[in-house]
Protein backbone atom coordinates (compact mmCIF):
# COMPACT_ATOMS: atom_id res chain seq x y z
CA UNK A 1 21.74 18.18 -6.08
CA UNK A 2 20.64 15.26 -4.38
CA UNK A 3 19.14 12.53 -6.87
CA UNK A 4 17.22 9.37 -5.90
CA UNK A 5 15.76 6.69 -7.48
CA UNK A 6 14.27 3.47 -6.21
CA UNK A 7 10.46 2.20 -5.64
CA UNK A 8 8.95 4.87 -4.05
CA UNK A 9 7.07 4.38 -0.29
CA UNK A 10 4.41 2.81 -1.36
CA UNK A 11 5.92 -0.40 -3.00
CA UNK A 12 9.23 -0.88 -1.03
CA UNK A 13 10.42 -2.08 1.98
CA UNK A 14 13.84 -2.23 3.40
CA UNK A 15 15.69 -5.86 4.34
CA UNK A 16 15.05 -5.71 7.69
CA UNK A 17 11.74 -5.65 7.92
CA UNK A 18 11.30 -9.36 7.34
CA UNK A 19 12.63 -9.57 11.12
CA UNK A 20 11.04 -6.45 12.54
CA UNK A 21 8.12 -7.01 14.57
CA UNK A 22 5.34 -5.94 13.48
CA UNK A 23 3.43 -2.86 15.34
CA UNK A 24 0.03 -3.59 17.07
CA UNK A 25 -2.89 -2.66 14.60
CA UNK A 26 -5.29 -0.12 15.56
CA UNK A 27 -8.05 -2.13 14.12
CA UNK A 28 -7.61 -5.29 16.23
CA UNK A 29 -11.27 -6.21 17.27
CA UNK A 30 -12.95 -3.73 14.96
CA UNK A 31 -15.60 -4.55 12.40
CA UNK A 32 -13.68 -5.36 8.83
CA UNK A 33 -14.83 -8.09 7.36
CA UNK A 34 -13.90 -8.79 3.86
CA UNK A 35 -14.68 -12.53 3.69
CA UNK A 36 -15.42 -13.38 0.40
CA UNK A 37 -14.45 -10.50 -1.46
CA UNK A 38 -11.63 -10.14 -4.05
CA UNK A 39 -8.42 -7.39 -3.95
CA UNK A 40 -6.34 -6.68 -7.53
CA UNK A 41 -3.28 -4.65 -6.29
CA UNK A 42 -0.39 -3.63 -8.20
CA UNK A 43 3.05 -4.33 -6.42
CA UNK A 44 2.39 -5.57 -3.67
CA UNK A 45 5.59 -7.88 -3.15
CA UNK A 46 7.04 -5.68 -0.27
CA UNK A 47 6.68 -2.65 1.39
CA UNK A 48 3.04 -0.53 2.19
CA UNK A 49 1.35 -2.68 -1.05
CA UNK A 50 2.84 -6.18 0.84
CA UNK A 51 1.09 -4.68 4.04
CA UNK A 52 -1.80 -3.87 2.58
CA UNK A 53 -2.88 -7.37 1.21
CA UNK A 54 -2.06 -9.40 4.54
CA UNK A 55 -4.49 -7.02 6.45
CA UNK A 56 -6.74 -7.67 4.05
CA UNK A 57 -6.38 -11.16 3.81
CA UNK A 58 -6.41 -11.18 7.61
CA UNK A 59 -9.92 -10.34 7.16
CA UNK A 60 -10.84 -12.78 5.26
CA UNK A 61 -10.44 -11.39 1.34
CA UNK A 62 -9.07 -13.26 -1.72
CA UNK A 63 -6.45 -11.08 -3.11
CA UNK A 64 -4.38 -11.22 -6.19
CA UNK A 65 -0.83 -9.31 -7.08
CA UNK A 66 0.43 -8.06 -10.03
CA UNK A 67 4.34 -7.46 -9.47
CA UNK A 68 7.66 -8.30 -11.56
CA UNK A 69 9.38 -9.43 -8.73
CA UNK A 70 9.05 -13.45 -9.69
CA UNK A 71 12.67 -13.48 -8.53
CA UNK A 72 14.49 -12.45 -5.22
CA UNK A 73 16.15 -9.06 -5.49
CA UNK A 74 19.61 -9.13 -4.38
CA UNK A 75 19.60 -6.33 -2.20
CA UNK A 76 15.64 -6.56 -1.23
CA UNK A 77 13.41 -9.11 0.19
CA UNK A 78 10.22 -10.47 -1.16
CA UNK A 79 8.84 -11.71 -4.37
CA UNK A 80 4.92 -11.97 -5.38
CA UNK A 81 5.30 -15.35 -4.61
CA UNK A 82 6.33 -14.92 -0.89
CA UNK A 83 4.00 -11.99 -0.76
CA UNK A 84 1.27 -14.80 -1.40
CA UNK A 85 2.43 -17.13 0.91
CA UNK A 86 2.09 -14.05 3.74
CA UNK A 87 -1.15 -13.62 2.13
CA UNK A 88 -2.00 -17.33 2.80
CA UNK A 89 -0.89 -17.38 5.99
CA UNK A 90 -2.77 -14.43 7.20
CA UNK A 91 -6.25 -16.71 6.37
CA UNK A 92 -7.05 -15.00 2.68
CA UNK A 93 -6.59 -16.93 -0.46
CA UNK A 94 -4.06 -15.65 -2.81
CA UNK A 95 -2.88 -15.01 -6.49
CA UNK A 96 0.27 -14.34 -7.76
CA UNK A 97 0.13 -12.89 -11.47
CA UNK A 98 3.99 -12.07 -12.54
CA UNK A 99 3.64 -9.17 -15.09
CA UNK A 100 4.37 -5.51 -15.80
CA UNK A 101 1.73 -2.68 -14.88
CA UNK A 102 3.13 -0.80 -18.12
CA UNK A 103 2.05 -4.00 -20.41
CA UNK A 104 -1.37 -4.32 -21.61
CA UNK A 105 -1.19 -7.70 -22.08
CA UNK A 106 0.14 -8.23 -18.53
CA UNK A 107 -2.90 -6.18 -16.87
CA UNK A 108 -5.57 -7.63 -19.00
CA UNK A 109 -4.32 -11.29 -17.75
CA UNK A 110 -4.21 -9.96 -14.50
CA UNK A 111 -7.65 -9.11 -14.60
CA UNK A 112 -8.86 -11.87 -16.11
CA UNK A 113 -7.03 -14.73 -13.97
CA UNK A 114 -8.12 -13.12 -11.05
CA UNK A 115 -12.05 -13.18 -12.38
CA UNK A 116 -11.44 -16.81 -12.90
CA UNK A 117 -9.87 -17.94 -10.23
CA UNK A 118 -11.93 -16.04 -7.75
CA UNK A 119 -15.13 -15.03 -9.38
CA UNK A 120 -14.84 -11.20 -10.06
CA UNK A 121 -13.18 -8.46 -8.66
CA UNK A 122 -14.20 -6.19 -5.80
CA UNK A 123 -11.71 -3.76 -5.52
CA UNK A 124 -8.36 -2.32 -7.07
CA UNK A 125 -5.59 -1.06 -5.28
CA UNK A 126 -3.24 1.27 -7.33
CA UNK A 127 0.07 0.53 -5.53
CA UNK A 128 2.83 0.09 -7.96
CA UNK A 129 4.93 3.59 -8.16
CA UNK A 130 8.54 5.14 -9.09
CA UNK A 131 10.44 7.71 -7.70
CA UNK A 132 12.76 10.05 -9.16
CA UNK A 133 13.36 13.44 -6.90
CA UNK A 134 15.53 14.76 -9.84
CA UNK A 135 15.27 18.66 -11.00
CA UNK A 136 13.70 19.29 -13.93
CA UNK A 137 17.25 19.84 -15.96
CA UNK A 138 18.91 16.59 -14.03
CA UNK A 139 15.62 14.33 -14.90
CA UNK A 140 16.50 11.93 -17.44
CA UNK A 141 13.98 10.95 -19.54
CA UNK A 142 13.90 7.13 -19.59
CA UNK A 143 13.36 7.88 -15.61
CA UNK A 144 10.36 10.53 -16.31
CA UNK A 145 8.69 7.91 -19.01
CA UNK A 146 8.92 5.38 -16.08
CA UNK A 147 7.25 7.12 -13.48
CA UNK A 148 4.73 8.28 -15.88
CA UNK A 149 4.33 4.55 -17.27
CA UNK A 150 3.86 3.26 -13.70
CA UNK A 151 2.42 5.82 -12.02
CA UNK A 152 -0.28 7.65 -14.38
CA UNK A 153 -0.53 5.29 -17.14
CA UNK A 154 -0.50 1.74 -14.96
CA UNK A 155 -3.01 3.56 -12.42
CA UNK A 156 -5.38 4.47 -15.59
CA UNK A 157 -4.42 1.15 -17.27
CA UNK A 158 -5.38 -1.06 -14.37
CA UNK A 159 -8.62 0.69 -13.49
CA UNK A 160 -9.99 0.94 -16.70
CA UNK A 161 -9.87 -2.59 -17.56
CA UNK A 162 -10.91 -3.73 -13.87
CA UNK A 163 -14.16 -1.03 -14.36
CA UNK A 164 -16.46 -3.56 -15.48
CA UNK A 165 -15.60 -6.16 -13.17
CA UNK A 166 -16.17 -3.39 -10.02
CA UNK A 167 -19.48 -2.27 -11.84
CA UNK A 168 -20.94 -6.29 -11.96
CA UNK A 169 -19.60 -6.25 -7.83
CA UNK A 170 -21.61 -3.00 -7.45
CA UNK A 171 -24.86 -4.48 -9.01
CA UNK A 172 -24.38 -7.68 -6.94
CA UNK A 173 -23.78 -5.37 -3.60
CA UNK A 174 -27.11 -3.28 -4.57
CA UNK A 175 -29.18 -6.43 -5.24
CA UNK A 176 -28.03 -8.37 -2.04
CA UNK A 177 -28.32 -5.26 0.09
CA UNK A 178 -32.07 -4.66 -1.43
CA UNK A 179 -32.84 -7.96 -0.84
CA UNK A 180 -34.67 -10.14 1.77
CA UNK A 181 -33.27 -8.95 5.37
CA UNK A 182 -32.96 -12.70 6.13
CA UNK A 183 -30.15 -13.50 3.62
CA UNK A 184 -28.06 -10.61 4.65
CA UNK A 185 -26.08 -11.69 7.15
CA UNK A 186 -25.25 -14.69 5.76
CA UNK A 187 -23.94 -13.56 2.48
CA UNK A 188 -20.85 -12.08 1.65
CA UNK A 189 -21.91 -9.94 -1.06
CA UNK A 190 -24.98 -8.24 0.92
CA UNK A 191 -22.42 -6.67 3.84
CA UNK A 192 -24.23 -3.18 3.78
CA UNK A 193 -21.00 -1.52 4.67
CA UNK A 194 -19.07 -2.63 1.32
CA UNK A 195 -18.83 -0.85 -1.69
CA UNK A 196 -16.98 -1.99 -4.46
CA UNK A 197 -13.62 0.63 -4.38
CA UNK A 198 -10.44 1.49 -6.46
CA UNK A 199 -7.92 2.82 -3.95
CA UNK A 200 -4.96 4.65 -5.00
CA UNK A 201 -1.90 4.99 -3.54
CA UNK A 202 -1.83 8.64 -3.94
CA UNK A 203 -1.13 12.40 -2.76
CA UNK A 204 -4.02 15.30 -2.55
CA UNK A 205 -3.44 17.80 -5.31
CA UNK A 206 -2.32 20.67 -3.61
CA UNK A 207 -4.41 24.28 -4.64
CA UNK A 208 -4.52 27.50 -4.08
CA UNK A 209 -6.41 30.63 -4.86
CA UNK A 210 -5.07 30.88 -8.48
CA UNK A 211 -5.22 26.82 -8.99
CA UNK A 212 -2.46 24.37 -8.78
CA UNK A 213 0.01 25.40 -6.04
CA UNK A 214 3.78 25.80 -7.20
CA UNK A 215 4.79 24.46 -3.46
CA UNK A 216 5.52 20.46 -4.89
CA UNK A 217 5.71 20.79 -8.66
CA UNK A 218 8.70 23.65 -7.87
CA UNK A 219 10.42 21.13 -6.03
CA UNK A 220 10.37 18.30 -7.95
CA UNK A 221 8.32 18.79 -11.51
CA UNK A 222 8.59 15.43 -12.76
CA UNK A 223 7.88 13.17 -9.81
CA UNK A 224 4.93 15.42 -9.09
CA UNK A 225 3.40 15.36 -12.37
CA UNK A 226 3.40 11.60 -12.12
CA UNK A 227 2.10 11.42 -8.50
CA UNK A 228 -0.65 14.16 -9.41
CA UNK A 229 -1.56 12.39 -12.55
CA UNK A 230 -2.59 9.34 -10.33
CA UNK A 231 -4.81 11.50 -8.43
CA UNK A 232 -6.56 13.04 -11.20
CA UNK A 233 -7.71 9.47 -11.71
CA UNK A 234 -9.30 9.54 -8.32
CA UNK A 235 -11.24 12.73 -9.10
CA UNK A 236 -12.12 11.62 -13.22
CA UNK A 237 -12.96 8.19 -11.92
CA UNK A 238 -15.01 8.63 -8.69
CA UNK A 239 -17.63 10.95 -11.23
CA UNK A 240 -17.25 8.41 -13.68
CA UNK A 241 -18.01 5.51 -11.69
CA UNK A 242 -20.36 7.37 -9.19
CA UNK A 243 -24.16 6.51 -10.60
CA UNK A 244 -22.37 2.74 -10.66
CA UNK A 245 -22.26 2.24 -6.92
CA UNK A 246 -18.05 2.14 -6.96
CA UNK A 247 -16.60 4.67 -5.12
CA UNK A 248 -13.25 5.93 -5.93
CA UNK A 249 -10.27 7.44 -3.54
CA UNK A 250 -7.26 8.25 -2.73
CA UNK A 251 -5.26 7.12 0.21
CA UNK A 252 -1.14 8.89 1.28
CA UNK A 253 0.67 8.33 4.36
CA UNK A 254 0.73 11.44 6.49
CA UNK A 255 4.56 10.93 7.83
CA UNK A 256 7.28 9.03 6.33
CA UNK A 257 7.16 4.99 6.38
CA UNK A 258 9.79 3.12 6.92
CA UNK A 259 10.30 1.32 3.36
CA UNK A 260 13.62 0.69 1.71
CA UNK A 261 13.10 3.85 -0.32
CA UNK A 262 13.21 5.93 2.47
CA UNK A 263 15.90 4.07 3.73
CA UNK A 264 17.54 4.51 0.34
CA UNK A 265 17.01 8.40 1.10
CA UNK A 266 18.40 8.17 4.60
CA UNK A 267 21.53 6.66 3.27
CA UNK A 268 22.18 9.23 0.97
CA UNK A 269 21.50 12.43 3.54
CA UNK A 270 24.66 11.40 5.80
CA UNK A 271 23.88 12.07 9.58
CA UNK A 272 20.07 13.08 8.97
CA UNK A 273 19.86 9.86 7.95
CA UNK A 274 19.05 8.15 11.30
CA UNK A 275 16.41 11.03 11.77
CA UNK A 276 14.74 10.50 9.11
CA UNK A 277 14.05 6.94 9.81
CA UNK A 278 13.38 7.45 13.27
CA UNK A 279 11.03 10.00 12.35
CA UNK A 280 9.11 7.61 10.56
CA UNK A 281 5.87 5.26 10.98
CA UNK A 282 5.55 1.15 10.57
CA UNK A 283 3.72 0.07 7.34
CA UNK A 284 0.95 -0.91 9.34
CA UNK A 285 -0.82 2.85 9.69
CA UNK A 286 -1.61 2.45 6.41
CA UNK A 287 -2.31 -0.65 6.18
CA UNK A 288 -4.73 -0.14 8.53
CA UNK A 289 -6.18 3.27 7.11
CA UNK A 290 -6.78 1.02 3.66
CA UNK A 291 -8.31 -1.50 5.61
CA UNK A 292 -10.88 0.79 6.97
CA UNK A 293 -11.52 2.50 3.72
CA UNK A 294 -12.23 -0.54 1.95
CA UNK A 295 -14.39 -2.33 4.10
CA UNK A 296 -16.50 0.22 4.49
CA UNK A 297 -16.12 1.79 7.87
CA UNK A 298 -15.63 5.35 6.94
CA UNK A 299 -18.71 6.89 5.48
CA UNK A 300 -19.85 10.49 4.62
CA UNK A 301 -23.73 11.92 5.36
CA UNK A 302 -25.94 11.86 2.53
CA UNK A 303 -28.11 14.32 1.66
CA UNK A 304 -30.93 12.08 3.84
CA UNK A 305 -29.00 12.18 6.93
CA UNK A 306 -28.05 8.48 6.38
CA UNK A 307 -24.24 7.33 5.80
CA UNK A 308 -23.53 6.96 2.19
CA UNK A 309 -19.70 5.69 0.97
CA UNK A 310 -17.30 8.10 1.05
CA UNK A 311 -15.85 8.73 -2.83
CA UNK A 312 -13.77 10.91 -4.20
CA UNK A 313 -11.76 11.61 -1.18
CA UNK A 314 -8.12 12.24 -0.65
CA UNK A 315 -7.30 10.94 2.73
CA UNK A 316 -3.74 10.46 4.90
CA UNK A 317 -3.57 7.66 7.17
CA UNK A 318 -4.52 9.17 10.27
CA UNK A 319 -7.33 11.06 8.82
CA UNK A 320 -8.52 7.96 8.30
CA UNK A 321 -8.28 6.43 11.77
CA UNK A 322 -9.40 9.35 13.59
CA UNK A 323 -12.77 9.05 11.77
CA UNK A 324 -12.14 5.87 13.49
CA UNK A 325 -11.84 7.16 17.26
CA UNK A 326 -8.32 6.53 17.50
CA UNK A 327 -6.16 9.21 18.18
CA UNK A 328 -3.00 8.04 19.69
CA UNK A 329 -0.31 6.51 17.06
CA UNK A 330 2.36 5.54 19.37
CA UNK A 331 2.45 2.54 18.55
CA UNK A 332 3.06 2.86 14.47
CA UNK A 333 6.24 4.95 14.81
CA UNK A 334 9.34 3.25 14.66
CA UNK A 335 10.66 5.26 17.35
CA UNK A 336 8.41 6.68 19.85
CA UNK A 337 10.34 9.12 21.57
CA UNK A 338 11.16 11.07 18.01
CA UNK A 339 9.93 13.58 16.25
CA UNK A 340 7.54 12.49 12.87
CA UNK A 341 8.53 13.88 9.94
CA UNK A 342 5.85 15.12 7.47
CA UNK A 343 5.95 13.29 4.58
CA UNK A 344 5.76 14.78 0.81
CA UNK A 345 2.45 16.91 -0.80
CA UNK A 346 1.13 17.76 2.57
């Protein structure tokens, strides 16, 4: 039975990738502007969370990082504070905040540093996440209470105590955006594309006729339970937060990514190794996909006929960017010529 246990996809990277080129983004040219506005993300130090805040902060946003890594990992690059250098250097300002996602204490001051240093909060990004692929009679516990501490409990954690901040950025957006036509342009918070979001790192709950489908809680019960609790905060949250103005979704890479933990993988499946890796896409598709998301350029029809944010939604990567136009993603795999491999819950 094959175990494995790192940082799951969307927190890790692998050692390389500090030398890698980066892919061409999709979104090079296209509307995105986030100048002004303010990111909490969890992780964030490496990997698709690391990703994630330089496009962001490549257009324009001020974004803060809650992460443990205040020291380099022997075997891994990338702390939170060379994440915010990255951050820096892609043109956003940035925080680093050195505490657990399992720690009240640590979440609450990551909340409130970021609403001093920066003025509020205008969205959360539920990255931080653990992987265990363990049967249900190989699982140990101390690994199941972590990936339920990180992943379900951190993801609740974090957006609960954000929740008022995104609420006071929703009744700023509504005010600006109802106010005189002359200002809008000009100010940050009356972009009528942006709506205050949480974004969550997350799979879509897989049904059936008869309710949950068996297909990923058979395979691994444990992992999926913690994966599927963070999307049931998507679904409790986007109601919850709905008359609010703060729209709530869910965001999962539609192949494999090439992080450390699937490198981790690779190493342990012996010659399938090299194809899973090769069958896998740059950090940057999802990057990208969040970028959209965020800043507002996917929308949904309203009732009216009008585009109204999108909330509630459990979206892959290049769901995402085709809403977009863009339908060729040659240029996020890692190798072009392969095969993509599916990745997990879809």
């Amino acid at each position: 039975m094959t175990q494995f246990t790192s940082p799951d996809p969307a927190t890790a990277t692998d050692p390389a990738s500090a030398t890698r080129p980066a892919a061409a983004t999709k979104l090079a040219g296209r509307a995105g502007n986030l100048k002004g506005r303010t990111a909490l993300i969890s992780g964030g130090s490496r990997g698709i969370g690391h990703a994630i805040a330089v496009a962001l902060a490549a257009r324009g946003a001020n974004v803060a990082l809650l992460a443990k890594t205040d020291t380099p990992h022997p075997k891994l690059a990338g702390t939170v504070h060379t994440a915010v250098e990255d951050i820096r250097a892609a043109g956003g300002q940035g925080l680093a905040v050195v505490g657990d996602v399992r720690r009240d204490e640590d979440v609450l001051a990551a909340v409130e540093r970021t609403v001093e240093t920066f003025g509020g909060i205008d969205i959360v990004i539920n990255n931080a996440s653990a992987i265990d692929l363990s049967p249900t009679e190989v699982l140990d516990m101390k690994r199941y209470d972590l990936m339920h501490d990180i992943n379900v409990r951190g993801t609740f954690l974090l957006s609960k105590t954000a929740a008022p901040h995104l609420r006071t950025s929703a009744a700023k957006h509504q005010a600006a955006a109802e106010g005189a036509a002359a200002d809008t342009a000009s100010s940050p918070g009356s972009d009528p594309g942006f709506t205050p979001q949480i974004l969550t790192l997350s799979p879509p709950l897989a049904l059936s006729s008869a309710g949950l489908d068996p297909v990923w809680l058979g395979r691994h019960l444990g992992y999926t339970m913690s994966k599927y609790g963070m999307s049931m905060t998507t679904v409790g949250l986007a109601a919850e937060l709905e008359p609010d103005g703060v729209a709530v979704n869910s965001l999962w890479p539609a192949t494999y990514i090439d992080t450390a933990a699937i490198r981790n993988l690779a190493a342990l499946a012996g010659e399938q190794g090299e194809t899973m890796i090769r069958g896998a896409r740059r950090v940057e598709i999802v990057a990208d996909a969040a970028v959209a998301l965020l800043s507002g350029q996917v929308n949904t029809p309203g009732a009216d006929g009008t585009p109204h944010p999108i909330s509630g939604a459990f979206l892959t990567d290049e769901q995402v960017l085709r809403q977009l136009g863009i339908a060729d993603f040659t240029d996020y795999a890692v190798d072009p010529q392969a095969e993509l491999i599916p990745d997990a819950f879809l």
